[in-house]
N, C-alpha and C. Protein backbone atom coordinates (compact mmCIF):
# COMPACT_ATOMS: atom_id res chain seq x y z
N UNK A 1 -61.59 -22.78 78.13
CA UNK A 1 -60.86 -23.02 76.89
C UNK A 1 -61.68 -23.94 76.00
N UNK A 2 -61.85 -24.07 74.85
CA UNK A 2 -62.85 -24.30 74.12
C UNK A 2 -61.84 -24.66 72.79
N UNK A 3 -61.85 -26.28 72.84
CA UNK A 3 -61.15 -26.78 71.70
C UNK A 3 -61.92 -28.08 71.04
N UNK A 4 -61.71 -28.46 70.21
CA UNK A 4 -62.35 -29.46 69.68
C UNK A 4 -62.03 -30.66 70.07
N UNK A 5 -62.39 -32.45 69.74
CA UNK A 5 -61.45 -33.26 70.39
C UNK A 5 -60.24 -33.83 69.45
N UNK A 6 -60.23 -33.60 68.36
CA UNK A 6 -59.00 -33.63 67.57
C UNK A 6 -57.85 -32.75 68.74
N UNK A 7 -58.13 -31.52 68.47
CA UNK A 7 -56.88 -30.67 69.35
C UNK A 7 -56.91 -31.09 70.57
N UNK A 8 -58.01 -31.76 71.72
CA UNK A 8 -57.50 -31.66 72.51
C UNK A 8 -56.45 -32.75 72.97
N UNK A 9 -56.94 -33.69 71.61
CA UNK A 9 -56.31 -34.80 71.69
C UNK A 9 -54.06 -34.42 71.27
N UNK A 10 -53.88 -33.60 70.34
CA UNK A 10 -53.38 -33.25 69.89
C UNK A 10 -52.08 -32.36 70.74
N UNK A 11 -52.99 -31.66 71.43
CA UNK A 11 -51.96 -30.64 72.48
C UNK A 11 -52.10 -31.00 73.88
N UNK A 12 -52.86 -32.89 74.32
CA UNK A 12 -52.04 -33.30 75.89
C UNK A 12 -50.85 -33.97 75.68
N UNK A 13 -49.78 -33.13 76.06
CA UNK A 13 -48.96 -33.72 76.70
C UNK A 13 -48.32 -33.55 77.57
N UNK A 14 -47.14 -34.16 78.11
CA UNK A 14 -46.53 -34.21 79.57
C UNK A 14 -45.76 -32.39 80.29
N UNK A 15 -46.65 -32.20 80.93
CA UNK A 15 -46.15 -31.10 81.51
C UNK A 15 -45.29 -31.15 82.75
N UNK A 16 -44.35 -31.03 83.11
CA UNK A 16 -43.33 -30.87 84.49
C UNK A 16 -43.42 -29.66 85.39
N UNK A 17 -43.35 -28.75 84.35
CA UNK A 17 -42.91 -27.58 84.91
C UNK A 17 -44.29 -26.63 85.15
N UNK A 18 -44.86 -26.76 86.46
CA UNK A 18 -46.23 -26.53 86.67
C UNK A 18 -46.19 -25.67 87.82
N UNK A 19 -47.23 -24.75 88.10
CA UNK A 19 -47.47 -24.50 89.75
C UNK A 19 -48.98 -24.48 90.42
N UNK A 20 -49.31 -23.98 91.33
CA UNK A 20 -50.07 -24.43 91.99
C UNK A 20 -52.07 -23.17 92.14
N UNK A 21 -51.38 -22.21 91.01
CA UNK A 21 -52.42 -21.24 90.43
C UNK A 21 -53.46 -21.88 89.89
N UNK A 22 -55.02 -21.55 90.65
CA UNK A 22 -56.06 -22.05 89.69
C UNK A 22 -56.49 -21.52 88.37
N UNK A 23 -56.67 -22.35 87.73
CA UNK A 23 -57.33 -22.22 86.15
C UNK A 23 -58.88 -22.28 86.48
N UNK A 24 -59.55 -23.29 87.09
CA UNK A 24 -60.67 -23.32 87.18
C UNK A 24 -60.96 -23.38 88.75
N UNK A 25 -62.40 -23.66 88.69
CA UNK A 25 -62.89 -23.93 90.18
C UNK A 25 -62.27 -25.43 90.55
N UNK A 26 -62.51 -25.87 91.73
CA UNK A 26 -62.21 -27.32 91.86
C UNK A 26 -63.56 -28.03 91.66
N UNK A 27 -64.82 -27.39 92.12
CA UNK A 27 -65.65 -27.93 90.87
C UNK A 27 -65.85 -28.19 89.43
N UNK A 28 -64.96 -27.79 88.44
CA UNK A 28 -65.44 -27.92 87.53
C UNK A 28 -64.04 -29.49 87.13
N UNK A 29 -63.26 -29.03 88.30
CA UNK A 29 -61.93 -30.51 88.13
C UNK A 29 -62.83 -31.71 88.64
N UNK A 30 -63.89 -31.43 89.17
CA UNK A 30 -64.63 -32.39 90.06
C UNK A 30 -65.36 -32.99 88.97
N UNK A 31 -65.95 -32.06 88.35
CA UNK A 31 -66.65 -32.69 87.09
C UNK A 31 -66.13 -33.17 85.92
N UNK A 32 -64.69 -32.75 85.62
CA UNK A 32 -64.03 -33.85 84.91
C UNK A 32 -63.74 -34.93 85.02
N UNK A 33 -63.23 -35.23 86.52
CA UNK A 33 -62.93 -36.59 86.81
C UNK A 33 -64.66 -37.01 86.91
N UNK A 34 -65.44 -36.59 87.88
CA UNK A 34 -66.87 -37.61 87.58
C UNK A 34 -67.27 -37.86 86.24
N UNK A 35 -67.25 -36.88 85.14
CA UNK A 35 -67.71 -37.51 83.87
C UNK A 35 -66.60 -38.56 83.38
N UNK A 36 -65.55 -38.48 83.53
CA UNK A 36 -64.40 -39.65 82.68
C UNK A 36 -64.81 -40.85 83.63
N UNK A 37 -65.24 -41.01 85.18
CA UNK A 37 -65.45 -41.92 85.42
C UNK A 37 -66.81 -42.57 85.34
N UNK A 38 -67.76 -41.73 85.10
CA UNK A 38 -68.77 -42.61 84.77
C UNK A 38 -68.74 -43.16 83.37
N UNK A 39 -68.27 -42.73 82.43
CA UNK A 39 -68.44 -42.99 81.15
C UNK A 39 -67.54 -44.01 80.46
N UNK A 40 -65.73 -43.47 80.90
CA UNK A 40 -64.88 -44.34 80.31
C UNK A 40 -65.23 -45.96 80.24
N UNK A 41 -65.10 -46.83 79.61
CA UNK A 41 -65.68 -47.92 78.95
C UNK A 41 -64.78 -49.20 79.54
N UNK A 42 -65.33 -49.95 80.31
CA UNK A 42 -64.88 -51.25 81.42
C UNK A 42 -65.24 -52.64 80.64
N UNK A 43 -64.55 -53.79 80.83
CA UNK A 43 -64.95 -54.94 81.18
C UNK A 43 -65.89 -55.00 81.39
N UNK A 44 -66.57 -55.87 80.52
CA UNK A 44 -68.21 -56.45 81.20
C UNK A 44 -68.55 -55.48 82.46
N UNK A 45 -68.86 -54.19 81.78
CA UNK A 45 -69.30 -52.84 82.58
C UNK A 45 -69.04 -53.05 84.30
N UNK A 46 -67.16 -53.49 84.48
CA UNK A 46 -67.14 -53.30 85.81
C UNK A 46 -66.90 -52.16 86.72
N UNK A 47 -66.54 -51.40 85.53
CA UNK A 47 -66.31 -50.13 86.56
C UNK A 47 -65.28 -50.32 87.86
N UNK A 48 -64.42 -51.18 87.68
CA UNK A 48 -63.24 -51.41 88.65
C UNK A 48 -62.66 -50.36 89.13
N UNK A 49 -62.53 -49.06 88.14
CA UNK A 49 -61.88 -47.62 88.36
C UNK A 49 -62.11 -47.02 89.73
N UNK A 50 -61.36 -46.96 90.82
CA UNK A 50 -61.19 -45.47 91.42
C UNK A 50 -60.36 -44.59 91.69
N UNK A 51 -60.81 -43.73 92.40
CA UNK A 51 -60.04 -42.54 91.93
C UNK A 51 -59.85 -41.62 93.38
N UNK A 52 -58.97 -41.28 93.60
CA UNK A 52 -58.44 -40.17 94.58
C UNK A 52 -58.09 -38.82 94.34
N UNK A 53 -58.75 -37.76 93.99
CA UNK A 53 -58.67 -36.08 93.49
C UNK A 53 -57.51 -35.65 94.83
N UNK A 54 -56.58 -35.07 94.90
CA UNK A 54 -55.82 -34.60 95.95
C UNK A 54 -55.47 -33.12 95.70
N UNK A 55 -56.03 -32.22 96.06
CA UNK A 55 -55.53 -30.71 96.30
C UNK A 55 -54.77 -30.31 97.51
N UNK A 56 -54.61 -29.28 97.52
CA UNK A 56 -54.14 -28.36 98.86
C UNK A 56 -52.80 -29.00 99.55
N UNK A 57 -53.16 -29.24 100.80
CA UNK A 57 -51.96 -30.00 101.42
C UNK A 57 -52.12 -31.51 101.51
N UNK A 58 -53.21 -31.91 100.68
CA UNK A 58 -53.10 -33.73 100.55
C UNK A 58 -52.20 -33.21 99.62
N UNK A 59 -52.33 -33.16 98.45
CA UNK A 59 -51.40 -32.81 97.27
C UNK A 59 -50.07 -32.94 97.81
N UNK A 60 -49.99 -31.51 98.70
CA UNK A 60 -48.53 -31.69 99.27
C UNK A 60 -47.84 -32.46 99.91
N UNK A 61 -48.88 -33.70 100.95
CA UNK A 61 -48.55 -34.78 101.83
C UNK A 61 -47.92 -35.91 100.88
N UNK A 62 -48.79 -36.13 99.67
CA UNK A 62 -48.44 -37.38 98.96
C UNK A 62 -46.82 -37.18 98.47
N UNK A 63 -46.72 -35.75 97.72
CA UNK A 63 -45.11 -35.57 97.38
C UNK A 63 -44.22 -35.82 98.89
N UNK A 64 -44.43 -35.20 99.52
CA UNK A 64 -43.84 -35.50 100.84
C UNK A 64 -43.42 -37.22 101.32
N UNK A 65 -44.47 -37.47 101.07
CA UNK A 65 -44.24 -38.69 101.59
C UNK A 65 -43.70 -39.81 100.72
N UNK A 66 -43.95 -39.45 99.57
CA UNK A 66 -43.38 -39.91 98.22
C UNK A 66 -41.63 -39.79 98.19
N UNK A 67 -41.30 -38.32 98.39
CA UNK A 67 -39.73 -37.93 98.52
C UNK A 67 -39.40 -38.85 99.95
N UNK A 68 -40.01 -39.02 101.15
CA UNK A 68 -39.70 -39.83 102.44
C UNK A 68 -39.37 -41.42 101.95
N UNK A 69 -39.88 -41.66 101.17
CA UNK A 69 -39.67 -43.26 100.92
C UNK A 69 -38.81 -43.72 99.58
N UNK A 70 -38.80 -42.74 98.77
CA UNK A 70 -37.83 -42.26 97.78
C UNK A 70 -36.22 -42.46 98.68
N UNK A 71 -36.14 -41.65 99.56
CA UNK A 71 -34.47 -41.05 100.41
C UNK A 71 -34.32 -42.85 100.80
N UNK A 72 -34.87 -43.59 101.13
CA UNK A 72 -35.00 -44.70 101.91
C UNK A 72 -34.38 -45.99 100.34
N UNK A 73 -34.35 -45.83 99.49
CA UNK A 73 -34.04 -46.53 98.50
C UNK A 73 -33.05 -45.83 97.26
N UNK A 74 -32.95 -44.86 97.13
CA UNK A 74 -32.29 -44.14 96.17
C UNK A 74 -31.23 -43.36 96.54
N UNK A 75 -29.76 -43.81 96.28
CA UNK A 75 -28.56 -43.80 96.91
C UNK A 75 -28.49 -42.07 97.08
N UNK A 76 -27.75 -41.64 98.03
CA UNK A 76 -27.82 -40.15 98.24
C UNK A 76 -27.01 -39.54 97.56
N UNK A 77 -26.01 -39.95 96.86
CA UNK A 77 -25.28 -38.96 95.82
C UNK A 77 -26.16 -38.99 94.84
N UNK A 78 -27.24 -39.58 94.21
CA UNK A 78 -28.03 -39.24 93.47
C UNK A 78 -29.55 -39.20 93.38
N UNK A 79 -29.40 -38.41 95.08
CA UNK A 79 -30.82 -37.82 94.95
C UNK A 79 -31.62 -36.32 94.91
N UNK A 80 -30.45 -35.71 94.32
CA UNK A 80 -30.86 -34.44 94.19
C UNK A 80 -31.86 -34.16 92.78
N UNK A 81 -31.18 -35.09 92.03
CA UNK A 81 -31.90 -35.16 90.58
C UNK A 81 -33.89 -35.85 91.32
N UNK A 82 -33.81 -36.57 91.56
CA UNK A 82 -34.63 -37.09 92.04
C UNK A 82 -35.85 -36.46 93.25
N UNK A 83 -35.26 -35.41 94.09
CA UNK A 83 -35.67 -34.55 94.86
C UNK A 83 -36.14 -33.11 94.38
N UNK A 84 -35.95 -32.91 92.81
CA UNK A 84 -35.87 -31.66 92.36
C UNK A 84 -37.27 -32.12 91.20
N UNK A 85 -37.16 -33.67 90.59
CA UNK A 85 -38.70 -34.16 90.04
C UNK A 85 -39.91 -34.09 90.88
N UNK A 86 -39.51 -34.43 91.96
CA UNK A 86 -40.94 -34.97 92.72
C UNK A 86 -40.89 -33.11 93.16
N UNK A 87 -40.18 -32.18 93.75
CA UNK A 87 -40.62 -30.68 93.74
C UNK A 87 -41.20 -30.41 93.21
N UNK A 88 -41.19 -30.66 91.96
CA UNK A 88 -41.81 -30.03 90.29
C UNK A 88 -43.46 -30.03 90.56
N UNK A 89 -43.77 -31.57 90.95
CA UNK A 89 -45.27 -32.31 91.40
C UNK A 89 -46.02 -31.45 91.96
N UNK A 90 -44.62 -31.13 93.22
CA UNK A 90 -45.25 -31.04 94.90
C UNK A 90 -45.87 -28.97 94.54
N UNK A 91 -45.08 -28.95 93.33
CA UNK A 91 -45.31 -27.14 93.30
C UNK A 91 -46.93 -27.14 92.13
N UNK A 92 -47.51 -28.16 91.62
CA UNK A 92 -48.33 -28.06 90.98
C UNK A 92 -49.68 -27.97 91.63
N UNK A 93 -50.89 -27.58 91.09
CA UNK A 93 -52.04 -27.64 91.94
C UNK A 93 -52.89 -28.61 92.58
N UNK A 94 -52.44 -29.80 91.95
CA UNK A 94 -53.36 -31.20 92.79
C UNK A 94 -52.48 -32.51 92.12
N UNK A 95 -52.88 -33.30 92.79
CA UNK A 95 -52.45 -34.95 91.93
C UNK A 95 -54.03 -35.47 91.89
N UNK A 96 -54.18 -36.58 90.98
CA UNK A 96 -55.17 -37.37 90.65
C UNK A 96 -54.46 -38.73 90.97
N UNK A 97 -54.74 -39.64 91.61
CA UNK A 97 -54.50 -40.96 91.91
C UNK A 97 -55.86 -42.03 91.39
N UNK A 98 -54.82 -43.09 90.60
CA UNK A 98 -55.65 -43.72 89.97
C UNK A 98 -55.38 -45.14 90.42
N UNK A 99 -56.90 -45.88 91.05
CA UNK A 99 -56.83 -47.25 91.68
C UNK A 99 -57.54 -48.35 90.95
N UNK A 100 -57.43 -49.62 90.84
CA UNK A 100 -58.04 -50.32 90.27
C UNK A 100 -58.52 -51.53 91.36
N UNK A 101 -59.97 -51.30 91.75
CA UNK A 101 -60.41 -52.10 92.75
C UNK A 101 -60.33 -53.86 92.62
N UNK A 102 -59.56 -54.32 93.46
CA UNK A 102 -59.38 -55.89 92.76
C UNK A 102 -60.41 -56.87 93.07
N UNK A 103 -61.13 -56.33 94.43
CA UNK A 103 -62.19 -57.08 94.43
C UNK A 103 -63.24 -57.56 93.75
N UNK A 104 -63.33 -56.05 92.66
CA UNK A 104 -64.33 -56.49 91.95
C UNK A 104 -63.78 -57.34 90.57
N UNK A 105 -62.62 -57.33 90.30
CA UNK A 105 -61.53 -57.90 89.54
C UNK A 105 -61.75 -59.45 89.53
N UNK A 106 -61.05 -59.64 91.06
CA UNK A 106 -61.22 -61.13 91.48
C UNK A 106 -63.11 -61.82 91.11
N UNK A 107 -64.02 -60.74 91.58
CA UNK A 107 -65.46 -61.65 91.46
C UNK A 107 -65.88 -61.38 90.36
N UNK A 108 -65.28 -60.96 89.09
CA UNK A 108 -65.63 -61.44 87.93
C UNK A 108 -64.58 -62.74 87.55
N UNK A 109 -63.30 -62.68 88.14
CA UNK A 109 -62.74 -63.84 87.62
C UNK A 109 -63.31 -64.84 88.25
N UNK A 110 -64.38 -64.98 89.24
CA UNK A 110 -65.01 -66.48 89.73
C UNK A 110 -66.02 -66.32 88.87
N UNK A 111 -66.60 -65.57 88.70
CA UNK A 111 -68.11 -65.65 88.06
C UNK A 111 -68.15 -66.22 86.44
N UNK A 112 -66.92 -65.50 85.69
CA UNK A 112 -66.59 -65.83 84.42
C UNK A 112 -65.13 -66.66 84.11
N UNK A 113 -65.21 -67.66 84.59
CA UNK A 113 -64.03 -68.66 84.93
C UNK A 113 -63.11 -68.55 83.47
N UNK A 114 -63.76 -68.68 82.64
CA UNK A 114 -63.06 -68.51 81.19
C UNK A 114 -62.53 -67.59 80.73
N UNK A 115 -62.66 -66.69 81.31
CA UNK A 115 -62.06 -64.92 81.12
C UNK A 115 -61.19 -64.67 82.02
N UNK A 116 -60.83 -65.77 82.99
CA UNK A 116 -59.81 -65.64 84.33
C UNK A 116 -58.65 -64.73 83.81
N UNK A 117 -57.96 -65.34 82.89
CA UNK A 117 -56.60 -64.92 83.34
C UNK A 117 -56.56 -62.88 82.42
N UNK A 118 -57.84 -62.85 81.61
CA UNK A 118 -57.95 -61.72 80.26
C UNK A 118 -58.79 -60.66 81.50
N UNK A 119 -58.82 -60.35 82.55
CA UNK A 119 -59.48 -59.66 83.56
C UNK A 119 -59.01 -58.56 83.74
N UNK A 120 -57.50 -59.23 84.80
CA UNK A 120 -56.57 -58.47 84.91
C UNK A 120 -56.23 -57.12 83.82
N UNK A 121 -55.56 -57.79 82.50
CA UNK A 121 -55.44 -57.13 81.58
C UNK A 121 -56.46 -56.05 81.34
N UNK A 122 -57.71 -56.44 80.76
CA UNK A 122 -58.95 -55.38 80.62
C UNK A 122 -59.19 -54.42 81.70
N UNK A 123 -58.63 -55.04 82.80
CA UNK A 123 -58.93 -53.73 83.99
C UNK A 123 -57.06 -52.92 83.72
N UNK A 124 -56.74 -53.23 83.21
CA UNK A 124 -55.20 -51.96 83.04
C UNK A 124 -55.62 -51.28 81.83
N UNK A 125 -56.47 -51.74 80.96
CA UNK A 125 -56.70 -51.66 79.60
C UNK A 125 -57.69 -50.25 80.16
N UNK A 126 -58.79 -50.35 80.83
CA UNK A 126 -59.40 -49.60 81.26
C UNK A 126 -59.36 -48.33 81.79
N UNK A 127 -58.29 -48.87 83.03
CA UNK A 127 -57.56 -47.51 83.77
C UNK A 127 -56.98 -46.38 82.52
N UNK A 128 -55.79 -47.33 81.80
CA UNK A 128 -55.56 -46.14 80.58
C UNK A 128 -56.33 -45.72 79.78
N UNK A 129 -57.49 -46.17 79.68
CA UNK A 129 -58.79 -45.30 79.10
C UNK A 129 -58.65 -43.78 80.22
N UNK A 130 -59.31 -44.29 81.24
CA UNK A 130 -59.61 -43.61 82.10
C UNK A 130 -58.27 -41.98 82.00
N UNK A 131 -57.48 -43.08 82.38
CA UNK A 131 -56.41 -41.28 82.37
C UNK A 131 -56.12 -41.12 81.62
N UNK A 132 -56.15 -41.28 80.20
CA UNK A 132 -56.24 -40.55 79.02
C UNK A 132 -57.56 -39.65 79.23
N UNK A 133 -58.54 -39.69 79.38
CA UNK A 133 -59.81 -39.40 79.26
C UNK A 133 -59.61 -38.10 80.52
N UNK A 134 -59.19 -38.03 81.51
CA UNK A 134 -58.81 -36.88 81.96
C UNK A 134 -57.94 -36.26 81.97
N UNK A 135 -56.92 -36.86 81.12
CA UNK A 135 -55.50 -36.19 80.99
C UNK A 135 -56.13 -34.82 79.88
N UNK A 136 -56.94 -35.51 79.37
CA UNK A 136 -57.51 -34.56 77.90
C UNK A 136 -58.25 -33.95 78.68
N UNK A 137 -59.36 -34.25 79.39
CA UNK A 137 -60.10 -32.90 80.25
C UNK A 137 -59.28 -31.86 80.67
N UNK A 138 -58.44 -32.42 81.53
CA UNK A 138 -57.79 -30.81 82.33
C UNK A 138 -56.71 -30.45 81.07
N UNK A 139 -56.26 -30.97 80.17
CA UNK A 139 -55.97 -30.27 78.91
C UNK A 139 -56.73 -28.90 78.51
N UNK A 140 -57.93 -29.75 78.52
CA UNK A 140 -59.30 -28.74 77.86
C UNK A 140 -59.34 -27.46 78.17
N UNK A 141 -59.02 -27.33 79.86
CA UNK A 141 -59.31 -26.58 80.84
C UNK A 141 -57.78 -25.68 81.12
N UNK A 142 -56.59 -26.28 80.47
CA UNK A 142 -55.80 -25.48 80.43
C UNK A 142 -54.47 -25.68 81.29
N UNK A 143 -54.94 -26.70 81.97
CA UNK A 143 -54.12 -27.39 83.21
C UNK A 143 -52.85 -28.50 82.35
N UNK A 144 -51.84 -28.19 82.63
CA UNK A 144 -50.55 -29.34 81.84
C UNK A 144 -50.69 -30.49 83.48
N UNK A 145 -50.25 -31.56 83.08
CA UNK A 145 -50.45 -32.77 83.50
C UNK A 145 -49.12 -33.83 83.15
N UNK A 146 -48.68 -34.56 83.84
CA UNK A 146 -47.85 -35.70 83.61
C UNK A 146 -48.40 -36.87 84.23
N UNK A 147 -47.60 -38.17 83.99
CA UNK A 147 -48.52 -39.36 84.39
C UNK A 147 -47.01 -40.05 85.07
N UNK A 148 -47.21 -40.32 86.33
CA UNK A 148 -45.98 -40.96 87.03
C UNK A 148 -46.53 -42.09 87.56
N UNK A 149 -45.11 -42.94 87.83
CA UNK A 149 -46.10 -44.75 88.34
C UNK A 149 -44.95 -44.45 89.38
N UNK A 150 -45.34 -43.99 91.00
CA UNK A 150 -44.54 -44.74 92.09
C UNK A 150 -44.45 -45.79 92.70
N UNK A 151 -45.70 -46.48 92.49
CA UNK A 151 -46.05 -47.48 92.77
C UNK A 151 -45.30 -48.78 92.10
N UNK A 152 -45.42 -49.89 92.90
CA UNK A 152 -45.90 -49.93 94.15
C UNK A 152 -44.49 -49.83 95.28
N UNK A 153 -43.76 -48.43 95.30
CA UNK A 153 -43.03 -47.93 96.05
C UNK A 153 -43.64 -46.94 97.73
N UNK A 154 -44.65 -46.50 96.94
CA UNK A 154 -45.76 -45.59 97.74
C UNK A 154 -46.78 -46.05 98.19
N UNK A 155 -47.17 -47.72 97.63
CA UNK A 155 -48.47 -48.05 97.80
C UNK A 155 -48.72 -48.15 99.47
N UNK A 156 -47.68 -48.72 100.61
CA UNK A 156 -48.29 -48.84 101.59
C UNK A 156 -48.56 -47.55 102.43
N UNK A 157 -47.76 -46.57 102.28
CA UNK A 157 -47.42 -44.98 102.85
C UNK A 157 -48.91 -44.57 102.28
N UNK A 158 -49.61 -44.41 100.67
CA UNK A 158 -50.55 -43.75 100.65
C UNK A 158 -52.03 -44.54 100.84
N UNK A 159 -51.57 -45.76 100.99
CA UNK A 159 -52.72 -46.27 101.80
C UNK A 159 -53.34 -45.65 103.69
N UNK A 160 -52.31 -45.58 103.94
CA UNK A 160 -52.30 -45.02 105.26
C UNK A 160 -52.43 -43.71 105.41
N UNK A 161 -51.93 -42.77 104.53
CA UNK A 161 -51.97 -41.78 104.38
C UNK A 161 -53.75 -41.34 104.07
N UNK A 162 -54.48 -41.77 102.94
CA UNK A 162 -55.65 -41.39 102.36
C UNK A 162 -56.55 -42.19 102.61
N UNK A 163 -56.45 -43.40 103.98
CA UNK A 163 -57.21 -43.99 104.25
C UNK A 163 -57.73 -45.05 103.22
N UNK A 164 -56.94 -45.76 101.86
CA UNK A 164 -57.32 -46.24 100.98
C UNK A 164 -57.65 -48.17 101.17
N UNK A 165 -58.58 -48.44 100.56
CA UNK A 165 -58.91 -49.77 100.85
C UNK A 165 -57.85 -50.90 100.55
N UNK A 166 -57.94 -51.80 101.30
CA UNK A 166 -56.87 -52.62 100.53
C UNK A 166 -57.22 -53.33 99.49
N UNK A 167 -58.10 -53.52 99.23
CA UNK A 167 -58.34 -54.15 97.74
C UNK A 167 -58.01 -53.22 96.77
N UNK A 168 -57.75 -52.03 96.47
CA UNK A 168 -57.45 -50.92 96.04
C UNK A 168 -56.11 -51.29 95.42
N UNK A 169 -55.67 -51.07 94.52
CA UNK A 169 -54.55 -51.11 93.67
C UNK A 169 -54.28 -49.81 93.24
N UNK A 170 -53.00 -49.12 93.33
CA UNK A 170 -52.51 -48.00 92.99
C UNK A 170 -51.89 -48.40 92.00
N UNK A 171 -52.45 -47.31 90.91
CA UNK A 171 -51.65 -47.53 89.39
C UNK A 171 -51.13 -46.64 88.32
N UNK A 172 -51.36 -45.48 89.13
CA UNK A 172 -50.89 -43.95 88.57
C UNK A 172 -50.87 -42.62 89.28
N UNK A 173 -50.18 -42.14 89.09
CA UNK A 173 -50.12 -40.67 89.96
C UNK A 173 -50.16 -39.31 88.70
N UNK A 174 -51.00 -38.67 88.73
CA UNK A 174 -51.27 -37.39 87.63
C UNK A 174 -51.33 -36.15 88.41
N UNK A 175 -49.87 -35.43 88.33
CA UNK A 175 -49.67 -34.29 88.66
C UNK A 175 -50.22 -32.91 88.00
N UNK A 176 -51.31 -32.26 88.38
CA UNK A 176 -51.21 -31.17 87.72
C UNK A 176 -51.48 -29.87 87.72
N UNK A 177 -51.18 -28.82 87.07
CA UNK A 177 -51.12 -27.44 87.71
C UNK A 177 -51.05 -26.60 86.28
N UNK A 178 -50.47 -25.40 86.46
CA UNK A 178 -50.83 -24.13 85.84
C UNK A 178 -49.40 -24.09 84.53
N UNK A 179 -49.54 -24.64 83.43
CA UNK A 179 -48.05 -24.98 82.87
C UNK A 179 -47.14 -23.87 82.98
N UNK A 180 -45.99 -23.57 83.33
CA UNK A 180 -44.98 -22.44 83.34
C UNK A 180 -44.22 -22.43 82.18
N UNK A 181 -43.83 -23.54 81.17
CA UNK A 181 -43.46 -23.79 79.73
C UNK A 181 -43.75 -24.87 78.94
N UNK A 182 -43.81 -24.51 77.75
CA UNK A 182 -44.51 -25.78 77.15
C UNK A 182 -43.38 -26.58 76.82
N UNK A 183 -43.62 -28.31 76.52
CA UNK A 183 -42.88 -28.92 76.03
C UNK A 183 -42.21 -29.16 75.06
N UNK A 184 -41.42 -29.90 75.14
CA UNK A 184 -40.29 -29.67 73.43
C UNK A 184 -41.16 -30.15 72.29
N UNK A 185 -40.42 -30.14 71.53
CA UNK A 185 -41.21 -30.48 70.32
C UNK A 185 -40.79 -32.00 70.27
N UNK A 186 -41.96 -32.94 69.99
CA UNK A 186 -42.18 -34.07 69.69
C UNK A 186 -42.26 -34.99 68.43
N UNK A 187 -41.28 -35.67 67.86
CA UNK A 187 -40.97 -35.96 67.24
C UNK A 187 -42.13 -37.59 66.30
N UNK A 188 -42.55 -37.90 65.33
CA UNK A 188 -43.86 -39.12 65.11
C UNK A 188 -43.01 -39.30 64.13
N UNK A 189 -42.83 -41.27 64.26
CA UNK A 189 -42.53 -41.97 63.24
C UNK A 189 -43.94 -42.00 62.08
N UNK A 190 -43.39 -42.29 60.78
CA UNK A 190 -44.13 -42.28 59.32
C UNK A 190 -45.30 -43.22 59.72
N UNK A 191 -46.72 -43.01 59.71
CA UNK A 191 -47.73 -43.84 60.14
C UNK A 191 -47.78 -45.35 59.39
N UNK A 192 -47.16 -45.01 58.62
CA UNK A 192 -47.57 -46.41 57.58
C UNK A 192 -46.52 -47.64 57.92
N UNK A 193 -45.95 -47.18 59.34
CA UNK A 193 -45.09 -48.61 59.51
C UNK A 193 -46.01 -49.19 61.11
N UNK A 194 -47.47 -48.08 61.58
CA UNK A 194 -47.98 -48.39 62.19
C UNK A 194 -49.43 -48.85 61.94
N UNK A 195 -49.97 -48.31 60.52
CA UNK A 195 -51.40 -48.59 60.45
C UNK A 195 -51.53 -49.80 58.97
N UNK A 196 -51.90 -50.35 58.97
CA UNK A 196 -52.31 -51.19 57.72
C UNK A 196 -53.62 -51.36 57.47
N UNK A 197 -54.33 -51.15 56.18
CA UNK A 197 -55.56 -51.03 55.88
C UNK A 197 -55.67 -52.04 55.17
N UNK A 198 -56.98 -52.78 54.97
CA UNK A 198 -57.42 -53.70 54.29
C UNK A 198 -59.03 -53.70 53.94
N UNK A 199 -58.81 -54.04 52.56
CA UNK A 199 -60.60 -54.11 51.82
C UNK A 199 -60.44 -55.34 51.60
């Protein structure tokens, strides 16, 4: 699919209703996430970002285990609503999990004592670079996408699950697959109560 970055910027948004049909190779999903992560733009070039690609039946383990710890906190007369979202996920073609390594977090906050507490921030500041930056790739490619935070509800289950480090911070879950309908129409307040120009 072959769009410009105005449009592609233009037509990502939140897809639900997905399944699990390829659009592309998983190489070429491979090469979206490697280019957004080498490039997207860090803190004093820390590159804190990582990242977990999940297809096949990881894909399916994380919803699984996601709905397992879900039932454990979310009263049962109202978890059908709740059991029928995370389906939606579990029927799409992969999740993307997005981590923010704190180690390297913490040894810039010793190294640059004066930037201590503005670290933190720049590394969240970052990450949403980051999944914007592939939310728009697999846009590109044709794939609808949503952006869910289970965390930190899931964090100890998919640590164990994907073998993930503990310095590792889980900070997004990006479901995505083959869209089955597009989204409603989206509504933008008048720009001029958001942008102000000055000469």
């Amino acid at each position: 699919m072959n769009k410009d970055f105005y449009s592609a910027i233009r037509h990502r948004r939140s897809y639900y209703a997905i399944d699990n049909t390829p659009i592309v190779s998983d190489e070429k999903i491979k090469e979206i996430v490697d280019f957004a992560v080498k490039y997207t733009p860090s803190a004093f070039n820390s590159q804190s970002a990582r990242v977990i690609v999940l297809t096949g039946k990881s894909h399916e383990n994380l919803w699984q285990l996601t709905k397992e710890t879900l039932q454990k906190v979310v009263p049962p007369d109202s978890f059908s609503s709740t059991e029928e979202k995370l389906a939606s996920f579990r029927n799409g073609y992969g999740t993307i999990l997005f981590f923010e390594d704190q180690a390297v977090i913490q040894g810039l906050q010793k190294k640059f004592e004066l930037y201590k507490e503005n670290f933190p921030i720049w590394s969240e500041q970052s990450s949403g670079m980051l999944q914007f930056t592939i939310w728009t790739g697999l846009e590109l490619e044709g794939f609808g996408a949503s952006l869910q935070h289970y965390n930190p509800l899931i964090d100890d289950e998919v640590k164990k699950e994907f073998d993930v480090p503990d310095t590792w911070l889980l900070r997004a879950q990006m479901p995505f697959g083959k869209p089955l309908q597009e989204p409603g129409e989206k509504e933008y307040p008048p720009l001029e109560k958001h942008i102000y120009y000055y000469q």
